[in-house]
Protein backbone atom coordinates (compact mmCIF):
# COMPACT_ATOMS: atom_id res chain seq x y z
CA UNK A 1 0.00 0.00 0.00
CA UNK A 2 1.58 3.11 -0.82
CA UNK A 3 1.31 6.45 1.43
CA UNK A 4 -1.13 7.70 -0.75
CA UNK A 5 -3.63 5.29 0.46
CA UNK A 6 -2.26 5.24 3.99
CA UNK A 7 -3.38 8.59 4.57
CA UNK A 8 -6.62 8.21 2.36
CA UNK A 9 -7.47 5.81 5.26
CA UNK A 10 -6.42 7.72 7.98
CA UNK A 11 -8.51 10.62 6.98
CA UNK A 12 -11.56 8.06 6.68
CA UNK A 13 -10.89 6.31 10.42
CA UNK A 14 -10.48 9.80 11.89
CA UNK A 15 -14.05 10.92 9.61
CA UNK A 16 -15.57 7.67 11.01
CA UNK A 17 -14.68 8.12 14.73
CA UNK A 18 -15.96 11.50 14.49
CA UNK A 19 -19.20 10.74 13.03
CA UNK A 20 -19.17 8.10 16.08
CA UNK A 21 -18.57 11.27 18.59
CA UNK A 22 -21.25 13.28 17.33
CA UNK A 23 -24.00 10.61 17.35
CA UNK A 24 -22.69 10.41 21.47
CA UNK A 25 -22.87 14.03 21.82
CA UNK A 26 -25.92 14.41 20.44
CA UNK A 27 -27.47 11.26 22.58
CA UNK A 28 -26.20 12.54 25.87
CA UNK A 29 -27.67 15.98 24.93
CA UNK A 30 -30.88 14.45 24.57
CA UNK A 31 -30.85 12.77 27.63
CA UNK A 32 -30.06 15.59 29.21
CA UNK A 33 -32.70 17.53 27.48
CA UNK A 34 -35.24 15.06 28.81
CA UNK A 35 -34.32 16.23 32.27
CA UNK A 36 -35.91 19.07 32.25
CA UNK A 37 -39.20 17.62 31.41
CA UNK A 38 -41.45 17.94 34.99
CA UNK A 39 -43.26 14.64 34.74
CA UNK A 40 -40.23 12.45 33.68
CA UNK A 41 -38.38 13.31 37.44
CA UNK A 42 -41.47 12.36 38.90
CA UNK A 43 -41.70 9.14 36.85
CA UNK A 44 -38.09 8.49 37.78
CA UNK A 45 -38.36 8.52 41.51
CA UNK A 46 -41.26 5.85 41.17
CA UNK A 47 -39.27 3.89 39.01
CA UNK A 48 -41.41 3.37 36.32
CA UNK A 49 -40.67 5.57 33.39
CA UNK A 50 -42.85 5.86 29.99
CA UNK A 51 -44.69 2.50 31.53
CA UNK A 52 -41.39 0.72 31.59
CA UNK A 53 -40.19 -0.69 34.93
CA UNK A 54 -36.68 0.46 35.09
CA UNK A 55 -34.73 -2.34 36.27
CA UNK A 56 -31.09 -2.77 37.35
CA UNK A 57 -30.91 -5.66 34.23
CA UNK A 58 -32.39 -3.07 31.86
CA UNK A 59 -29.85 -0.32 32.86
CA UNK A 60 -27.50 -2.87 32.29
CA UNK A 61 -28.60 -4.09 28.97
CA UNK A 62 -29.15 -0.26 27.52
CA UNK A 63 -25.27 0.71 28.93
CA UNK A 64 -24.66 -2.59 27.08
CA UNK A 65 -26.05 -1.81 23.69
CA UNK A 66 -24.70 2.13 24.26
CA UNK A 67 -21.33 0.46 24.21
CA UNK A 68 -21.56 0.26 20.97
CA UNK A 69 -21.26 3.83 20.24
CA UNK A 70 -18.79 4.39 22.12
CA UNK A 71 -16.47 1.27 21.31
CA UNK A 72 -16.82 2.82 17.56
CA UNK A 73 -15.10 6.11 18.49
CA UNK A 74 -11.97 3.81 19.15
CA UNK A 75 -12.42 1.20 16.64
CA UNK A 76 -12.69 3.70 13.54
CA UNK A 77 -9.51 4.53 14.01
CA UNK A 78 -7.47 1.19 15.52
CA UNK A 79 -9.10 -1.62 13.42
CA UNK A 80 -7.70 -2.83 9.74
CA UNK A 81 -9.26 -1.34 6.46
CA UNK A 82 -11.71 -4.37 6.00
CA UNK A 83 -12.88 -4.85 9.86
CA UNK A 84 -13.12 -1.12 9.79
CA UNK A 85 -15.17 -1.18 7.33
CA UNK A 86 -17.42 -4.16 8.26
CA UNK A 87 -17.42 -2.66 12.05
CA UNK A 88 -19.30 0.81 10.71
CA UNK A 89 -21.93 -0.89 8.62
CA UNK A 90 -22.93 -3.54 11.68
CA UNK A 91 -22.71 -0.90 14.33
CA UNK A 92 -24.05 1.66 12.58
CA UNK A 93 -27.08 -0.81 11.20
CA UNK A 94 -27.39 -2.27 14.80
CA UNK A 95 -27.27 1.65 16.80
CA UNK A 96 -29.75 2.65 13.97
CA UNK A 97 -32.32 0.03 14.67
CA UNK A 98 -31.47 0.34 18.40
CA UNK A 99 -32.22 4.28 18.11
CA UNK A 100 -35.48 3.61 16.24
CA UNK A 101 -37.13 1.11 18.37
CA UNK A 102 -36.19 2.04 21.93
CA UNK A 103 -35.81 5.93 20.82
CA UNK A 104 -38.88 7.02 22.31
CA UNK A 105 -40.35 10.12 21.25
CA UNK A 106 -41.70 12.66 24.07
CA UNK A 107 -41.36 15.98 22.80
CA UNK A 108 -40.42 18.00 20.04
CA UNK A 109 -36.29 18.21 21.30
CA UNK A 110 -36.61 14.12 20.94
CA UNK A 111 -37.94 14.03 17.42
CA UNK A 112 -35.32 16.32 16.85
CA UNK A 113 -32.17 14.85 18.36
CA UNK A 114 -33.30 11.14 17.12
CA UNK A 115 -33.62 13.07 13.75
CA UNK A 116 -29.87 14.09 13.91
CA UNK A 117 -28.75 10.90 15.18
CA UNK A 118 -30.72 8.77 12.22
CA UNK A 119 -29.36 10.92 9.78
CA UNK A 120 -25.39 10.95 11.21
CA UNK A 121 -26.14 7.09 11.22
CA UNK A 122 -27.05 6.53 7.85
CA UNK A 123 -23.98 9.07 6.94
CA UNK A 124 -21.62 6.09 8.48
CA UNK A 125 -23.47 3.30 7.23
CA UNK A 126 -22.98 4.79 3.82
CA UNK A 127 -19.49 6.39 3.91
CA UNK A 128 -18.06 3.00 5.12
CA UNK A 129 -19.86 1.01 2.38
CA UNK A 130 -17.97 3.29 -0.05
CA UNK A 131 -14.75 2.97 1.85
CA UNK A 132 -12.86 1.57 -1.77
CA UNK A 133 -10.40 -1.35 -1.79
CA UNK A 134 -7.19 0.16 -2.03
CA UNK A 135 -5.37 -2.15 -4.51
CA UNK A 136 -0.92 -2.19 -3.45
């Protein structure tokens, strides 16, 4: 592989694990955001928010699947070309369906942020399925 490539693929790990931080940022802001929605603090200290129980297994289970997120911010930019590339698509397939279906929509700032983070999810899915084979 010559250094033309080698930093063709640097810029597109350090694009990638970028894309990865600003889906985070933009989930923790929402999170935050929800905080300052009266009913949810009340729905919080009764343990049962949106109808859901909130157990210590699912806490568990959504830091679990938020892992992936985060993993990809250091993956992007340590794994090989082809992993790399696989790693995006699956991750950003698996966050996107995870975002969808648990996402929850309460309020105008939700719609919103999930909006963001669909869209910067489909922007990975995409720019890693373009990622060319270098050929050395």
């Amino acid at each position: 592989m010559n250094s033309e490539h080698k930093i063709f693929d640097l810029e597109r790990k350090a694009t990638l694990s970028t894309l990865w931080i600003f889906v985070l940022l933009n989930l923790i802001f929402r999170d935050l955001h929800e905080l300052f929605r009266p009913e949810l603090l009340g729905e919080m200290m009764t343990g049962i928010v949106n109808g859901t129980v909130i157990t210590e297994g699912l806490l568990l289970g959504f830091g679990m699947l938020l892992e992936i997120p985060i993993a990809m911010v250091l993956l992007s930019r340590v794994l090989s070309y082809s992993l790399n590339r696989w790693a995006n698509i699956i991750a950003g397939i698996v966050t996107l369906v995870i975002f969808v279906v648990f996402g929850g929509v309460n309020d105008l700032d939700d719609m919103f942020f999930l909006t963001v983070e669909v869209a910067a999810l489909i922007v990975i899915i995409v720019y890693a399925w373009k990622w060319p084979k270098h050929v050395s």
